[in-house]
Protein backbone atom coordinates (compact mmCIF):
# COMPACT_ATOMS: atom_id res chain seq x y z
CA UNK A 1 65.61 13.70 -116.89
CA UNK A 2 65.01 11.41 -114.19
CA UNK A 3 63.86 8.45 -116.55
CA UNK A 4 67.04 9.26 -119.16
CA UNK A 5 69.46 9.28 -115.80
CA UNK A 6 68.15 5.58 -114.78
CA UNK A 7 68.37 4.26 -118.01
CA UNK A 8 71.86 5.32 -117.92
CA UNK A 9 72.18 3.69 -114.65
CA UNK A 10 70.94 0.58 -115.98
CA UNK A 11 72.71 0.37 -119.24
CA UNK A 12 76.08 0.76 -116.94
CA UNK A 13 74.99 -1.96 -114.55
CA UNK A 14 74.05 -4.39 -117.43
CA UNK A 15 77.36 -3.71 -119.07
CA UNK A 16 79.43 -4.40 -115.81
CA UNK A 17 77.63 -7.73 -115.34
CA UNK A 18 78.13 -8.72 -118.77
CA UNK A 19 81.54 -8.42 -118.34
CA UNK A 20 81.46 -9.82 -114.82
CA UNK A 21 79.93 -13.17 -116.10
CA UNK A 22 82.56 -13.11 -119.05
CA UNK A 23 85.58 -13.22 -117.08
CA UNK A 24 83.91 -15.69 -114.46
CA UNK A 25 83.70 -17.71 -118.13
CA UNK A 26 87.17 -17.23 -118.62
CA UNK A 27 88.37 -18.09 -115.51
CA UNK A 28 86.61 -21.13 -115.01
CA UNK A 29 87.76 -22.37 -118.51
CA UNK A 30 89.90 -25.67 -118.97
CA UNK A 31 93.74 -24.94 -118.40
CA UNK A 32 94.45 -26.01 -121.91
CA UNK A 33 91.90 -23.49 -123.31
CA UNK A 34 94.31 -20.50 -121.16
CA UNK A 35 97.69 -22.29 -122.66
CA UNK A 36 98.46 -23.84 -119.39
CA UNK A 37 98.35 -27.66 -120.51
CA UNK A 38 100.23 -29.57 -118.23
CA UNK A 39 103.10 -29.51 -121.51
CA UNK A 40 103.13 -25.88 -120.88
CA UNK A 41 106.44 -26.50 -119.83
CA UNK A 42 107.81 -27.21 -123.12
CA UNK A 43 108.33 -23.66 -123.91
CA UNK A 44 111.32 -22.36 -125.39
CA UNK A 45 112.63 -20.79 -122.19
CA UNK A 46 112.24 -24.11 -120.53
CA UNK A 47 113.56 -26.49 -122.46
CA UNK A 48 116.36 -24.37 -123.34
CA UNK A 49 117.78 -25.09 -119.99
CA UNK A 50 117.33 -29.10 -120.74
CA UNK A 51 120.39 -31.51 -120.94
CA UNK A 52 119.57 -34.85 -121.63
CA UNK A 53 122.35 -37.41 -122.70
CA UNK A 54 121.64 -40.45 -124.71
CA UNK A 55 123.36 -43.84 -124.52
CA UNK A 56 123.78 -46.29 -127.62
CA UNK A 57 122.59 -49.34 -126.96
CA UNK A 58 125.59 -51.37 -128.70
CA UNK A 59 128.26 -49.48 -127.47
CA UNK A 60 127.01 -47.68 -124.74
CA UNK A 61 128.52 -44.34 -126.41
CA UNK A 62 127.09 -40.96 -124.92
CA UNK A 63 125.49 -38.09 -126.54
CA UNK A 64 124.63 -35.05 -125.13
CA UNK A 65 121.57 -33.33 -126.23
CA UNK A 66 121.42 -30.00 -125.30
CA UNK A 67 118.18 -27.53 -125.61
CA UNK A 68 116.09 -30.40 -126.70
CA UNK A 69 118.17 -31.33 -129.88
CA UNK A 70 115.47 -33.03 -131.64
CA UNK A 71 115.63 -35.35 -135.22
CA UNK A 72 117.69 -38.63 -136.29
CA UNK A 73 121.58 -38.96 -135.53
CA UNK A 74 123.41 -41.60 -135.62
CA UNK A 75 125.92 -43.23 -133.31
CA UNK A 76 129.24 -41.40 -133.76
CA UNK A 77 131.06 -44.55 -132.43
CA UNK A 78 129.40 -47.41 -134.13
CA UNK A 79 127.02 -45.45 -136.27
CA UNK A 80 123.91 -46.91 -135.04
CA UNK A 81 120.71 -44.54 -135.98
CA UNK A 82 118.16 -43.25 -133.13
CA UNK A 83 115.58 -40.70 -133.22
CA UNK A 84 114.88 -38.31 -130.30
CA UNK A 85 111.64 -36.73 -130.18
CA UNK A 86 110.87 -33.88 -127.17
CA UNK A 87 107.22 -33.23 -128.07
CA UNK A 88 105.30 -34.35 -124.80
CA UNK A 89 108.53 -34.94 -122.74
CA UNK A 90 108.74 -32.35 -120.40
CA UNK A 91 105.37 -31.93 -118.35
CA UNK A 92 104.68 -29.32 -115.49
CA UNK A 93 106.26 -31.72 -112.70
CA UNK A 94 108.96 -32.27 -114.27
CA UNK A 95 110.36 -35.41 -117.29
CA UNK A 96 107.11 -37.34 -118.11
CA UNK A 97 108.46 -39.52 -121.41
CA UNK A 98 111.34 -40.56 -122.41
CA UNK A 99 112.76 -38.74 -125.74
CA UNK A 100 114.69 -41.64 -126.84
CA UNK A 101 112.70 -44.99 -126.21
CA UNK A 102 109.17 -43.47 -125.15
CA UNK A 103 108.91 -45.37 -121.80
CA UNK A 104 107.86 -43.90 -118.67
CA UNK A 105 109.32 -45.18 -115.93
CA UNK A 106 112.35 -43.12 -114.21
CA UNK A 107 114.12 -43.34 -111.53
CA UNK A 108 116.54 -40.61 -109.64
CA UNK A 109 119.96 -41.00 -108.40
CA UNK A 110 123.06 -38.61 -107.26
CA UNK A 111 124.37 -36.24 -110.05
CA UNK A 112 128.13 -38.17 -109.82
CA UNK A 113 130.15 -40.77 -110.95
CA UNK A 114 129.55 -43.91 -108.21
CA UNK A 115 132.76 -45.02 -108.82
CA UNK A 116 134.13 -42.30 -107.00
CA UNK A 117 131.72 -43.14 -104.32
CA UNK A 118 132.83 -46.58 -103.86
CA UNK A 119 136.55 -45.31 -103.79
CA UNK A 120 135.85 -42.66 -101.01
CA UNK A 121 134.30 -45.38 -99.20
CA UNK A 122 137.62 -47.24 -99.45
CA UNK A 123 140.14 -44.84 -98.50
CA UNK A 124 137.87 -43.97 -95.98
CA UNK A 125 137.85 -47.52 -94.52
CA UNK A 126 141.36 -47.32 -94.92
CA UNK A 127 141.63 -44.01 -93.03
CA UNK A 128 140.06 -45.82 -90.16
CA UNK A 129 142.07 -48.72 -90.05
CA UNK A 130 145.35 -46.71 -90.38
CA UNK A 131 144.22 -44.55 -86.91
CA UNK A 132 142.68 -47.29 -85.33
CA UNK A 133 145.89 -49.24 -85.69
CA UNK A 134 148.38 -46.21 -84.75
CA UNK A 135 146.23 -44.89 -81.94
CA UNK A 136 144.39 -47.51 -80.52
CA UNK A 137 141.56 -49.45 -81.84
CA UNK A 138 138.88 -47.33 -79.74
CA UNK A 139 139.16 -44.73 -82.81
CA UNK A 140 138.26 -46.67 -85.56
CA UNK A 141 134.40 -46.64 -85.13
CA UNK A 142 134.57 -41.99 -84.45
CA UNK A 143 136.64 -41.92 -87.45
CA UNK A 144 134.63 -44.30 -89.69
CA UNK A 145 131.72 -42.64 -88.47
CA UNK A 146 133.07 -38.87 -89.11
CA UNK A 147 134.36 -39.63 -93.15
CA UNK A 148 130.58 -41.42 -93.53
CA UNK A 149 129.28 -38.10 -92.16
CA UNK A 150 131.39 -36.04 -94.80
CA UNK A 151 129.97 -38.48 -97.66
CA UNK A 152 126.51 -37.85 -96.73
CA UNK A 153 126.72 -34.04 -96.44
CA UNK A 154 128.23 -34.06 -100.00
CA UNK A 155 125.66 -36.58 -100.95
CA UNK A 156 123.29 -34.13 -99.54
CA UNK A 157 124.49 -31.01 -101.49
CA UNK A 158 124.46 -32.93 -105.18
CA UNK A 159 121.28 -32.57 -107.51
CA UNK A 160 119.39 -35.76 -108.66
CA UNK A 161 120.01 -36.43 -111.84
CA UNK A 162 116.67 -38.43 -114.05
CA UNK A 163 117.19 -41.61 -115.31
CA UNK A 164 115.31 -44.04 -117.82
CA UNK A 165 114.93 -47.42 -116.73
CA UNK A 166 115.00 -48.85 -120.28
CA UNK A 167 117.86 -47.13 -122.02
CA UNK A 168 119.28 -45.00 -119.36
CA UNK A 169 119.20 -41.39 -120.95
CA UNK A 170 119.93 -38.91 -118.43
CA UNK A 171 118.20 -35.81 -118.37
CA UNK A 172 119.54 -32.62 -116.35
CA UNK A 173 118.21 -29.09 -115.40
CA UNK A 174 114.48 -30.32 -115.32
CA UNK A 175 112.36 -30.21 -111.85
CA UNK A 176 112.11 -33.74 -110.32
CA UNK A 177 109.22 -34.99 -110.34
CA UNK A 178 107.35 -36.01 -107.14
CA UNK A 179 106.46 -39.73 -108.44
CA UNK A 180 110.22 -40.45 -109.29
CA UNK A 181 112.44 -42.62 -106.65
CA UNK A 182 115.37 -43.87 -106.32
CA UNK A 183 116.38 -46.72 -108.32
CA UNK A 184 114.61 -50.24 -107.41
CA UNK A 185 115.45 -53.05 -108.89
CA UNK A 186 112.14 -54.55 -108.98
CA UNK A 187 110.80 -51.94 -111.82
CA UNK A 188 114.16 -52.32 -113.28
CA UNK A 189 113.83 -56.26 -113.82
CA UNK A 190 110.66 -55.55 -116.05
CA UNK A 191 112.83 -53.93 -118.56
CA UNK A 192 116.12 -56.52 -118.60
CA UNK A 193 115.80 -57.94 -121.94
CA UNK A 194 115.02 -54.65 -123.57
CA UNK A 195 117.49 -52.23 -121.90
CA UNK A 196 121.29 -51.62 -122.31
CA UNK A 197 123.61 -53.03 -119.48
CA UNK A 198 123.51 -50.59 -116.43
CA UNK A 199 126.93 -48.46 -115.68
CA UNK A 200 128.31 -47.19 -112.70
CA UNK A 201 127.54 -42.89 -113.98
């Protein structure tokens, strides 16, 4: 009885360590063997939520792409054919190629039209002037000061929005990626010849 009871014993421990060692196996497996490539993020769910917007290179015509609309189109203005291509685009930081042109380099800016920006600036400047030449010239530098204040808590509130430094394609409702900075025209200079001329969006 005694000999059948530790066998028992035994035969329990052996299976509980075989299946100790098989999920250490598992767990120590690469992340693409678990499905948690650093693509993972292309799921469905995901890239549902992506917007990316496409500019043609002749006449700077936009196309939005919603959901990772993926094939051949063509230009709807001048009829000029591109391919977009998603596979690989969207990594676990965040945009990691470009769907249109392939490149890599990005940079991030505001989520608005500069050319609003530049005209706040201008009626704010004008703002100043106008007190500063009613009410004495001692209020033109507080006033100044308080409309740059508004811009930059505005500023502050808008998402980044992901931009390609050879074509420009925006993409939207993606995670920004930690190696991504604001626009410098250094990296931008290595991609002059091949790029489309850079608006004000």
């Amino acid at each position: 009885m005694d000999q059948e009871l530790s066998s028992l014993t035994l035969s329990a421990a052996g299976r509980a360590a075989t299946a100790a060692a098989e999920s250490l196996d598992r767990s120590s497996d690469p992340p693409q063997a678990l499905g948690l490539a650093a693509g993972a993020g292309n799921d469905s769910d995901t890239f549902s939520r992506v917007k990316a917007r496409s500019y043609c290179p002749d006449c700077m015509e936009s196309r939005e792409h919603a959901g990772g609309e993926a094939g051949s189109f063509s230009c709807g203005k001048c009829g000029r054919s591109y391919t977009a291509r998603f596979e690989g685009v969207l990594g676990a930081a965040g945009i990691e190629r470009c769907a249109f042109c392939g490149n890599r380099a990005f940079f991030l800016q505001k989520d608005f039209d500069q050319r609003l920006g530049c005209l706040f600036m201008a009626i704010s400047l004008g703002i100043a002037l106008l007190v500063g030449r009613w009410f004495g010239w001692i209020w033109f530098t507080p006033v100044l000061l308080s409309t740059v204040l508004i811009d930059w808590i505005v500023a502050a509130r808008i998402h980044p929005v992901t931009i390609c430094y050879r074509c420009d394609a925006e993409y939207r409702g993606v995670p920004i990626h930690p190696g991504h900075k604001p626009y410098d025209p250094h990296v931008a200079e290595r991609y002059a010849e091949k790029k489309t001329l850079r608006r004000m969006r």
